[in-house]
Protein backbone atom coordinates (compact mmCIF):
# COMPACT_ATOMS: atom_id res chain seq x y z
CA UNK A 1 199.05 93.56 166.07
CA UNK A 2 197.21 90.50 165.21
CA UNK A 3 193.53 91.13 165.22
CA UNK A 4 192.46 88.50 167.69
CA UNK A 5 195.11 89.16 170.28
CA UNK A 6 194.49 92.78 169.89
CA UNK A 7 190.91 93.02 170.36
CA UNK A 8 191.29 90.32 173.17
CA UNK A 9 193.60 93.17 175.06
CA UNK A 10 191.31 96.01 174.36
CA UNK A 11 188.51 93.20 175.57
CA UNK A 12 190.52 92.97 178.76
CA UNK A 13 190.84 96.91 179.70
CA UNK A 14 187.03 97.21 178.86
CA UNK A 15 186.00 95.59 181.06
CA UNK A 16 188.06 96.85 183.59
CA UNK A 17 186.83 99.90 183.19
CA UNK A 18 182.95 98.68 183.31
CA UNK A 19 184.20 97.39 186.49
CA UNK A 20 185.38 100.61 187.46
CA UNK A 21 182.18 102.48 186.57
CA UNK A 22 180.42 100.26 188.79
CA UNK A 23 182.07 100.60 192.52
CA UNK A 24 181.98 104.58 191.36
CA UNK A 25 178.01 104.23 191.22
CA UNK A 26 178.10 102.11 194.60
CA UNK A 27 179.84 105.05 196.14
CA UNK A 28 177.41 107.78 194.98
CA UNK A 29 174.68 105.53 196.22
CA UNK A 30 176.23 105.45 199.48
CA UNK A 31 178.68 108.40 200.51
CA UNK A 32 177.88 111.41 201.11
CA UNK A 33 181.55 113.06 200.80
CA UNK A 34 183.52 113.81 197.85
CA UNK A 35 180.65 112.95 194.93
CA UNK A 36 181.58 115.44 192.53
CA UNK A 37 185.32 113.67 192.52
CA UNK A 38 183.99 110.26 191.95
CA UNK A 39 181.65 111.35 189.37
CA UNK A 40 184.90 113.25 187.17
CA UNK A 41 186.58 109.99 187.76
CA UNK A 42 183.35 107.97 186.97
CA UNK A 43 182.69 109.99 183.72
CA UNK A 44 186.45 109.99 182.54
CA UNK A 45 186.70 105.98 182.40
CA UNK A 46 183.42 106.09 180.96
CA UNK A 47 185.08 108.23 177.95
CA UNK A 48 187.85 106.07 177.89
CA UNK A 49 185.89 102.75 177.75
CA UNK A 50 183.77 104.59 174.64
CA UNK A 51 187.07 105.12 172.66
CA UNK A 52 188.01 101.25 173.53
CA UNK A 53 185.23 100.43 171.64
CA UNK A 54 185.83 101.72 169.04
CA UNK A 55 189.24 101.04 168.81
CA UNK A 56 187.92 97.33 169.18
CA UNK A 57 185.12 97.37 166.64
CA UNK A 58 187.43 98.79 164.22
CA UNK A 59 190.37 96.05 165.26
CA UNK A 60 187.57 93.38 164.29
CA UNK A 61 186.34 94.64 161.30
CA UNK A 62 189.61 95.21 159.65
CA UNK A 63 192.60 93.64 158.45
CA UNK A 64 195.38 93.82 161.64
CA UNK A 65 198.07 94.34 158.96
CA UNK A 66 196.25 97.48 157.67
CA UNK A 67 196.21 99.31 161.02
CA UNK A 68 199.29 100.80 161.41
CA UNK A 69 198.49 103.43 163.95
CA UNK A 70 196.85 101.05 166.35
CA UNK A 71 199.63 98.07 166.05
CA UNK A 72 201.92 101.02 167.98
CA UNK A 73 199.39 100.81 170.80
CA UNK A 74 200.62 97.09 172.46
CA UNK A 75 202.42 98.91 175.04
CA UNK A 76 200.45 101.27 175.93
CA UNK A 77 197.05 98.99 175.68
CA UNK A 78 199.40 97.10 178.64
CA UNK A 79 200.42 100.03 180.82
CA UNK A 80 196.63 101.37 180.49
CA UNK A 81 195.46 97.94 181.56
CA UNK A 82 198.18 98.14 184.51
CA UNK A 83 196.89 101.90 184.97
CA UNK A 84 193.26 101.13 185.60
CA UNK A 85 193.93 97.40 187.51
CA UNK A 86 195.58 99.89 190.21
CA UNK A 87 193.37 102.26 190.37
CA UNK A 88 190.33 99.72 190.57
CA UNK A 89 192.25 98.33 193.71
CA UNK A 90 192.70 101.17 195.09
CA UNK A 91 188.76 102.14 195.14
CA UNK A 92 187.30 98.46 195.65
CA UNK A 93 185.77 98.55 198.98
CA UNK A 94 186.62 94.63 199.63
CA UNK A 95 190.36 95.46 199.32
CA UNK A 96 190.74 99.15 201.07
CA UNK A 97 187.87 99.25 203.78
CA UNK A 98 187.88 95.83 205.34
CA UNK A 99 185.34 97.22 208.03
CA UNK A 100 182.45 97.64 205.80
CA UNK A 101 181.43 93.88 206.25
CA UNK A 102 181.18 95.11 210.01
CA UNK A 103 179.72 98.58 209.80
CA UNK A 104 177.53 97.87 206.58
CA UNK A 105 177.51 100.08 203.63
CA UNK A 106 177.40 103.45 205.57
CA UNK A 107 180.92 102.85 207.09
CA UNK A 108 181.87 103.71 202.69
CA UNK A 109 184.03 106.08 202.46
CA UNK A 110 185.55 107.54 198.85
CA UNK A 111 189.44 106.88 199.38
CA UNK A 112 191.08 108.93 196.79
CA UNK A 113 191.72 112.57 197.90
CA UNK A 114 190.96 115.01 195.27
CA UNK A 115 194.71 115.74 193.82
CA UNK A 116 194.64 111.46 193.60
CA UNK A 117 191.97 112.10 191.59
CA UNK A 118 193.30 114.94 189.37
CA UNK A 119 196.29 112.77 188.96
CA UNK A 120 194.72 110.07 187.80
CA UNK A 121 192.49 111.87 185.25
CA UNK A 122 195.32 113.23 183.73
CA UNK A 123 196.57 110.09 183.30
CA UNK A 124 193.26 108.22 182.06
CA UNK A 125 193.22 111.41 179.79
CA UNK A 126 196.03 110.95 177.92
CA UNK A 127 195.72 107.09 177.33
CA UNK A 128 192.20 108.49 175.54
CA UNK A 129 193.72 110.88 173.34
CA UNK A 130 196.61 108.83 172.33
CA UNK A 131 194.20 106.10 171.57
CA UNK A 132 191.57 107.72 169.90
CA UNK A 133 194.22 109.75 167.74
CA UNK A 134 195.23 106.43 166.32
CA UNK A 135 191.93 105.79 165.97
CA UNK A 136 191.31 108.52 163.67
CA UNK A 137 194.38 107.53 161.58
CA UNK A 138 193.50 103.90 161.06
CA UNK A 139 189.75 105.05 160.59
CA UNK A 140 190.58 107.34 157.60
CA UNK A 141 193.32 104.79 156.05
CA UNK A 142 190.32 102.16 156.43
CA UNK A 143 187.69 104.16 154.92
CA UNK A 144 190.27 105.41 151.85
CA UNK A 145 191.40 101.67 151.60
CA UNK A 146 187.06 101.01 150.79
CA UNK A 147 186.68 103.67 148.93
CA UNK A 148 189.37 102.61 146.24
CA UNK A 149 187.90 98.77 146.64
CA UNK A 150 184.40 99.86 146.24
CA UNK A 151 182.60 100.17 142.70
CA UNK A 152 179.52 102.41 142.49
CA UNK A 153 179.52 102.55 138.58
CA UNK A 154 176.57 99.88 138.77
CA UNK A 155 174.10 102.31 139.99
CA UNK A 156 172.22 104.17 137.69
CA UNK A 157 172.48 108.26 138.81
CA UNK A 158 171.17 111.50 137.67
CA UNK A 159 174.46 113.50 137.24
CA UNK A 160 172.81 116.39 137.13
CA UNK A 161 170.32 116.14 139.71
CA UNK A 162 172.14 117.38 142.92
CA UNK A 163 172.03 120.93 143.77
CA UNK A 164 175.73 122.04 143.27
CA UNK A 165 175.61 120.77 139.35
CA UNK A 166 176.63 123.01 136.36
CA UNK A 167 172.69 122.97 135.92
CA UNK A 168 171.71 124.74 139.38
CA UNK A 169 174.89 127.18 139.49
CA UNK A 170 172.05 129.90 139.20
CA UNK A 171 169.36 129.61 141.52
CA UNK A 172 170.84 129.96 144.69
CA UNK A 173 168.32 131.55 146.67
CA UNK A 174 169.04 135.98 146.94
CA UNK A 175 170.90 137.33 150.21
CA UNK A 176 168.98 138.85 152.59
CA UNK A 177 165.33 137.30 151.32
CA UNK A 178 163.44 134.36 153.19
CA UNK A 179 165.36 135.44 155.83
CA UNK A 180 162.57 134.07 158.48
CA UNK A 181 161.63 131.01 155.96
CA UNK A 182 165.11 130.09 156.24
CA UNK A 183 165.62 130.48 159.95
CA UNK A 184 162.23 127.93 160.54
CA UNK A 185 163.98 125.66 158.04
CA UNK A 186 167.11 125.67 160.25
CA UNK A 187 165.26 124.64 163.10
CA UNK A 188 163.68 122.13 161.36
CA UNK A 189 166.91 120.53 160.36
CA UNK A 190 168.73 120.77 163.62
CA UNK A 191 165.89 119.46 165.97
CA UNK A 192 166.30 116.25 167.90
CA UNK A 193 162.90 115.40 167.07
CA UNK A 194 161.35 116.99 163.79
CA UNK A 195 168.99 126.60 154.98
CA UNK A 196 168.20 126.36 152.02
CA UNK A 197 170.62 123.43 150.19
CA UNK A 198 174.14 125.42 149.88
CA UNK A 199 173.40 126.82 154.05
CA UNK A 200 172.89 123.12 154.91
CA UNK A 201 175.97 121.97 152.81
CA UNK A 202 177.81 124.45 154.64
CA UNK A 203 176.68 123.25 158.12
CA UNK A 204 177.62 120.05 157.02
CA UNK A 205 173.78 118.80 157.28
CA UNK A 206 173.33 118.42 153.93
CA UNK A 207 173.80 114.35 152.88
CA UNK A 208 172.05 114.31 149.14
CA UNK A 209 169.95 116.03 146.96
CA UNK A 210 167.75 115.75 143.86
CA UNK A 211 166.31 118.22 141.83
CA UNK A 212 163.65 116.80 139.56
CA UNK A 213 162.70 118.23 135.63
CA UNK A 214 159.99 117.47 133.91
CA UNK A 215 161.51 116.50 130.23
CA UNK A 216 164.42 115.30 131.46
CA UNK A 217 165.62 111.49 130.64
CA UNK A 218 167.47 111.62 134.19
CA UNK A 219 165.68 113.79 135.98
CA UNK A 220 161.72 113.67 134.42
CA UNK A 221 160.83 110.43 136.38
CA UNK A 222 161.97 108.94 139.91
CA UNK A 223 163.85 105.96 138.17
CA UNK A 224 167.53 107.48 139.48
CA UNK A 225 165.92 108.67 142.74
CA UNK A 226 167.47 106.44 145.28
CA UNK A 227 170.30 105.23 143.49
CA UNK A 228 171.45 109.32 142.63
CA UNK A 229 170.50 109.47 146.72
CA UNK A 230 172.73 106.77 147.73
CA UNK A 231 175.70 108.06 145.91
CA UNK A 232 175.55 111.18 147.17
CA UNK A 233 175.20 110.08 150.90
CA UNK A 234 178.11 107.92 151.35
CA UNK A 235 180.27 110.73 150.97
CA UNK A 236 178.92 112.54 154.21
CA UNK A 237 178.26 108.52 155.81
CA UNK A 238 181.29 106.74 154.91
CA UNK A 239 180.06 103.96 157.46
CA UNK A 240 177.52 103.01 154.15
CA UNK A 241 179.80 101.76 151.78
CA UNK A 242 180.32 98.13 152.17
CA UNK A 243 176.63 97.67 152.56
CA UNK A 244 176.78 99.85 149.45
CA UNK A 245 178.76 97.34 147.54
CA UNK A 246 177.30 94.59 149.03
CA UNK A 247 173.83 95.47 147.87
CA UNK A 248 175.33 96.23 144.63
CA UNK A 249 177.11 92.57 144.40
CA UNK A 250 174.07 90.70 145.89
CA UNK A 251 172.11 92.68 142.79
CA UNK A 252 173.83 94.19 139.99
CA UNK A 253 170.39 95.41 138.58
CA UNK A 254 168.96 97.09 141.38
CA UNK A 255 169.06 100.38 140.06
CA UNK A 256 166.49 98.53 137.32
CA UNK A 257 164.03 97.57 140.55
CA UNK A 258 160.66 98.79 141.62
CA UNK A 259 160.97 101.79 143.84
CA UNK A 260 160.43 100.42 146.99
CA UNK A 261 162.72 97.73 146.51
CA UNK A 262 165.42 100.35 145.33
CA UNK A 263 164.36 102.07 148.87
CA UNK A 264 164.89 99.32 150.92
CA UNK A 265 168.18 97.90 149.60
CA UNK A 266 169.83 101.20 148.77
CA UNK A 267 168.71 103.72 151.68
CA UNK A 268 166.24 101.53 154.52
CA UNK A 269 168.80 98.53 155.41
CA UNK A 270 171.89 100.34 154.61
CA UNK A 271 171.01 102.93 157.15
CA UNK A 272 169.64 99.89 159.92
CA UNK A 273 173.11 98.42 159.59
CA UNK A 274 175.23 101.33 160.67
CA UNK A 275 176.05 100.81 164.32
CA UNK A 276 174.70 103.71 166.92
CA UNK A 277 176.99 106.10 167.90
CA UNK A 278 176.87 108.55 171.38
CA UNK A 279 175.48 111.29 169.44
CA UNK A 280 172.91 110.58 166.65
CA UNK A 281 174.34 111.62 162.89
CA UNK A 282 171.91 113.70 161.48
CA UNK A 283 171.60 114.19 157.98
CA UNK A 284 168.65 116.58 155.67
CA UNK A 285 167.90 115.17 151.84
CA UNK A 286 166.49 117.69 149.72
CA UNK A 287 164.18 116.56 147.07
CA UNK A 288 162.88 119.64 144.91
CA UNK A 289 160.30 120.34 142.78
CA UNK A 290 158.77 116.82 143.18
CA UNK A 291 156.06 117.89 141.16
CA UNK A 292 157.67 118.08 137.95
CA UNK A 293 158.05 114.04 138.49
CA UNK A 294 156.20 112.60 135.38
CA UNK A 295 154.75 109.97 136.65
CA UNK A 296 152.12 110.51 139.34
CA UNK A 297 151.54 107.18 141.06
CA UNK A 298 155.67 107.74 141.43
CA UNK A 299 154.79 110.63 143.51
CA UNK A 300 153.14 108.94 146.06
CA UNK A 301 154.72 105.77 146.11
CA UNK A 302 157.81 107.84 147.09
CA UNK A 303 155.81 109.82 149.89
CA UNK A 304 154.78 106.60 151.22
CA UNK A 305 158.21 104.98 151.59
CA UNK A 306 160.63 108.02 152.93
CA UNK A 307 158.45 108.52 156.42
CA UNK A 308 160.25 104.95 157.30
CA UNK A 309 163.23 105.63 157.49
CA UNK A 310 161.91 107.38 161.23
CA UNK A 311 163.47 103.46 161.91
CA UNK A 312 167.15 103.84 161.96
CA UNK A 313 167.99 105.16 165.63
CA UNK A 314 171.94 105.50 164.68
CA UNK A 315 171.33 107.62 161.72
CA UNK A 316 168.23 110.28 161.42
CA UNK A 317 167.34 111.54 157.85
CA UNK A 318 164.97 114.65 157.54
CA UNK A 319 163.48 114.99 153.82
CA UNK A 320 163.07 118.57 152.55
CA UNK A 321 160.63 118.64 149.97
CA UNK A 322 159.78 121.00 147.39
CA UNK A 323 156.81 121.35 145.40
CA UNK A 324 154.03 122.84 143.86
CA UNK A 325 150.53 122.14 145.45
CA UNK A 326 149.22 119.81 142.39
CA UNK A 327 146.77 117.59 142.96
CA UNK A 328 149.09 113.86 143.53
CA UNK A 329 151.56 115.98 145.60
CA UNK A 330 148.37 116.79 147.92
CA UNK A 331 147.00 113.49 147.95
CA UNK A 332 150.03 112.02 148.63
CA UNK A 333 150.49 114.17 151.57
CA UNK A 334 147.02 113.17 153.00
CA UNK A 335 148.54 109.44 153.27
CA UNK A 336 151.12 110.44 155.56
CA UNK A 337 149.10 113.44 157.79
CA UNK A 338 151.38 112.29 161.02
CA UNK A 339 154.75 112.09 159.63
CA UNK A 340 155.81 115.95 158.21
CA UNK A 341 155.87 119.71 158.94
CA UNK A 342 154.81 121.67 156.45
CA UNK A 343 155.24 125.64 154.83
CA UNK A 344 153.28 127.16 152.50
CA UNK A 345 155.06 129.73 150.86
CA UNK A 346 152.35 131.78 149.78
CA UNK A 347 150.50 131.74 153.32
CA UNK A 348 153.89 133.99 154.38
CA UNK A 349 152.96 137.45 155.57
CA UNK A 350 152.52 139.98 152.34
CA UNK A 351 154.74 142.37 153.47
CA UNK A 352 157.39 140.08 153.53
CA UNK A 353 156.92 138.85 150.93
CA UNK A 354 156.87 142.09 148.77
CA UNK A 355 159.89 143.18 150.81
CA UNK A 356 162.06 140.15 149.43
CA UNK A 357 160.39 140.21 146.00
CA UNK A 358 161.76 143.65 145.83
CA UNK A 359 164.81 143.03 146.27
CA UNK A 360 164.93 140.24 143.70
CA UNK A 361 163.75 142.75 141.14
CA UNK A 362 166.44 145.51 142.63
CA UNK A 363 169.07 142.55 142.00
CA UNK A 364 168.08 141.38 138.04
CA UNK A 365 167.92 145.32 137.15
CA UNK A 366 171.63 145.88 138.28
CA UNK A 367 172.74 142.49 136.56
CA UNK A 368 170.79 143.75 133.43
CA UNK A 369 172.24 147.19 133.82
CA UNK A 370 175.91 146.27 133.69
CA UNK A 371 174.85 143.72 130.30
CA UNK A 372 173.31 146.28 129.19
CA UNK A 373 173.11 150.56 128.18
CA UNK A 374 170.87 151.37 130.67
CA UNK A 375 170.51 154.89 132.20
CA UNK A 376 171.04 154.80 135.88
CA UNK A 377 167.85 155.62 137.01
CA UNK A 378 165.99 152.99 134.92
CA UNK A 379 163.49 151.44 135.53
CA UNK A 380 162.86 153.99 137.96
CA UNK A 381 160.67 152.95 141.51
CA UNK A 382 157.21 153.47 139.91
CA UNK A 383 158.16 150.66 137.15
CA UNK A 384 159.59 148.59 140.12
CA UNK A 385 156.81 148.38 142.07
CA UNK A 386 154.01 147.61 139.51
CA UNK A 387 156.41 144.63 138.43
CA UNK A 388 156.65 143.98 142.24
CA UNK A 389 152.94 144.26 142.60
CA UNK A 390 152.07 142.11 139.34
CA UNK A 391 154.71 139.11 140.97
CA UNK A 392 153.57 139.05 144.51
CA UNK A 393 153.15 136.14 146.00
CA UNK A 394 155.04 134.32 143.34
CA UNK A 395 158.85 134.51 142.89
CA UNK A 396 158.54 131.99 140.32
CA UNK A 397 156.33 135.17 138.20
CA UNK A 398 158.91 137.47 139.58
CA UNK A 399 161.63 135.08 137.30
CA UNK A 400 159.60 135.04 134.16
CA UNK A 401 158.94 138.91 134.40
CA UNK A 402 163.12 139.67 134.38
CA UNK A 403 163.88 136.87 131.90
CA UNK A 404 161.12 138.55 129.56
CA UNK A 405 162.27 141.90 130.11
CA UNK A 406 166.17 140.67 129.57
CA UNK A 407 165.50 138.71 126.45
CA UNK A 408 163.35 141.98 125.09
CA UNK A 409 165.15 143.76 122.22
């Protein structure tokens, strides 16, 4: 299919089917009869027309010879277009109900008995599914086709910052602890308008993450922030990439830039370029332990600059941050009071608290009991719960306790 013919056809059968969707509103303005009908057949060319346009966005924006799936389509592009010029006959008051210029708009009447109407979404149906299967095809070929095309060696990243690395393998947060920290964090994520990492990775939420370390040449400052960011999200938002690589060809060195401009370039522009879809894609970036960033006027320049993303409509980022209450991380905060929910962990009810601390401490002694020739019985509960009572409300002290206790000889 050559491109320009091919988008002028889908052109064509869009806006038939705008046309379409407009008598179907004049008719639930003005009959009384048969409105749950017209609005099936209203909403099923609406679906149709959304598919169209995609299938024409994607006709545009590609090479014709590289669309395989959607070159197949001519025919039935023309039988669709046939399809929906009959049926918009058939409803059009000026062709089928010649006495409404003489009895005004309440002499409407809907003409289509319902199995008309089942007939015909059936038919509009399948003309969706066949095109939007192609769609999918020539979608994933195109996106595979920019991935090979597309260099992201330029940009500076933090192997080792995201959250499944070889360096985080072990600190997956315990089964059956935080169990109400985690459910509020869910909510969080999911909300149109406001589980830990591996629960969001597994709902497909989570788009990047970095883990900061204080010592660390990648990891100790926010140099590889957005760049390490950026790589990461463009696997879960393929839609990024050639802005990606543009940005990347327009400056080679922009992992080397200022943090704002890396912000802008890399995550702000790249996200107000992606084109708005039905249903918002929602996406959560975890940034932990931002206090062990070395630099503190890094700290806030980054709090400053990730509340604007809020822009992009087609594409809504949450940030989950992680820190320690230090001084810059609270400042920083203070310059932002409108634009984040926060948690305190140690504001959590004590019971809870001790309850999931516990069971921490119930989980290291069996580890260290297999490693080692324990009795059974050891430590024994009164052992347990002065270690319990010495951690609380820190699980951070609960750590160091059973990593001094497993080094001991």
């Amino acid at each position: 299919m050559d491109p320009l013919s091919g988008a002028a056809s889908v052109i064509a059968v869009i806006q038939l089917t705008g046309g379409i969707v407009q008598i179907c509103g004049k008719y639930l303005n003005n009959v009384k009869n048969a409105t749950q009908d017209i609005q099936r057949f209203q909403e099923k060319i609406a679906a149709l027309a959304q598919v169209l346009q995609s299938l024409d966005e994607l006709i545009r924006g590609s090479d014709g010879n590289e669309l395989t799936a959607t070159q197949d389509l001519v025919d039935n592009i023309a039988k669709c277009s046939s399809a929906l010029t009959n049926l918009k006959e058939k409803i059009n008051p000026e062709t089928t109900q010649r006495r409404m210029r003489k009895w005004g708009l309440r002499a409407l009447k809907w003409p289509l008995a319902r199995s008309e109407v089942d007939s015909a979404i059936m038919e509009l149906e399948w003309y969706k599914t066949t095109f939007a299967l192609s769609l999918q095809v020539d979608q994933t070929r195109s996106t595979n086709s920019i991935h090979k095309k597309i260099d992201l060696s330029k940009l500076q990243t933090a192997k080792q910052a995201a959250f499944d690395s070889y360096d985080n393998q072990h600190s997956e947060c315990l089964p059956g602890t935080r169990i109400d920290l985690l459910r509020e964090i869910d909510e969080w994520a999911k909300s149109p308008h406001g589980k830990f990492v591996s629960r969001l990775q597994e709902q497909e939420l989570l788009g990047a993450s970095f883990f900061f370390r204080r010592g660390e040449e990648d990891r100790g400052t926010a140099k590889k922030l957005f760049p390490t960011l950026t790589e990461q999200l463009v696997i879960s938002i393929p839609q990024m990439l050639p802005r990606v690589q543009k940005a990347i060809d327009d400056d080679p060195n922009i992992s080397e830039k200022v943090l704002r401009e890396q912000f802008e370039k890399l995550l702000l522009d790249l996200l107000s370029g992606i084109e708005q879809r039905e249903e918002t894609t929602r996406r959560v970036i975890v940034i932990d332990a931002l206090d062990e960033c070395e630099l503190e006027d890094d700290i806030g320049i980054i709090l400053r600059l990730l509340p604007q993303v809020r822009k992009s409509t087609s594409v809504q980022l949450r940030f989950l941050l992680t820190s320690r209450p230090e001084l810059p991380i609270r400042l920083g905060f203070e310059g932002i009071i409108d634009a984040y929910q926060d948690l305190v962990l140690y504001k959590i009810e004590k019971p809870v608290i001790e309850y999931d601390i516990s069971l921490y401490f119930e989980d290291q002694f069996v580890r260290l009991k297999q490693r080692r020739s324990f009795p059974p019985d050891w430590p024994g509960d009164a052992a347990t719960k002065e270690l319990v009572d010495r951690a609380v409300p820190l699980f951070i002290a609960a750590a160091t306790l059973c990593r001094f206790i497993g080094d001991a000889k």
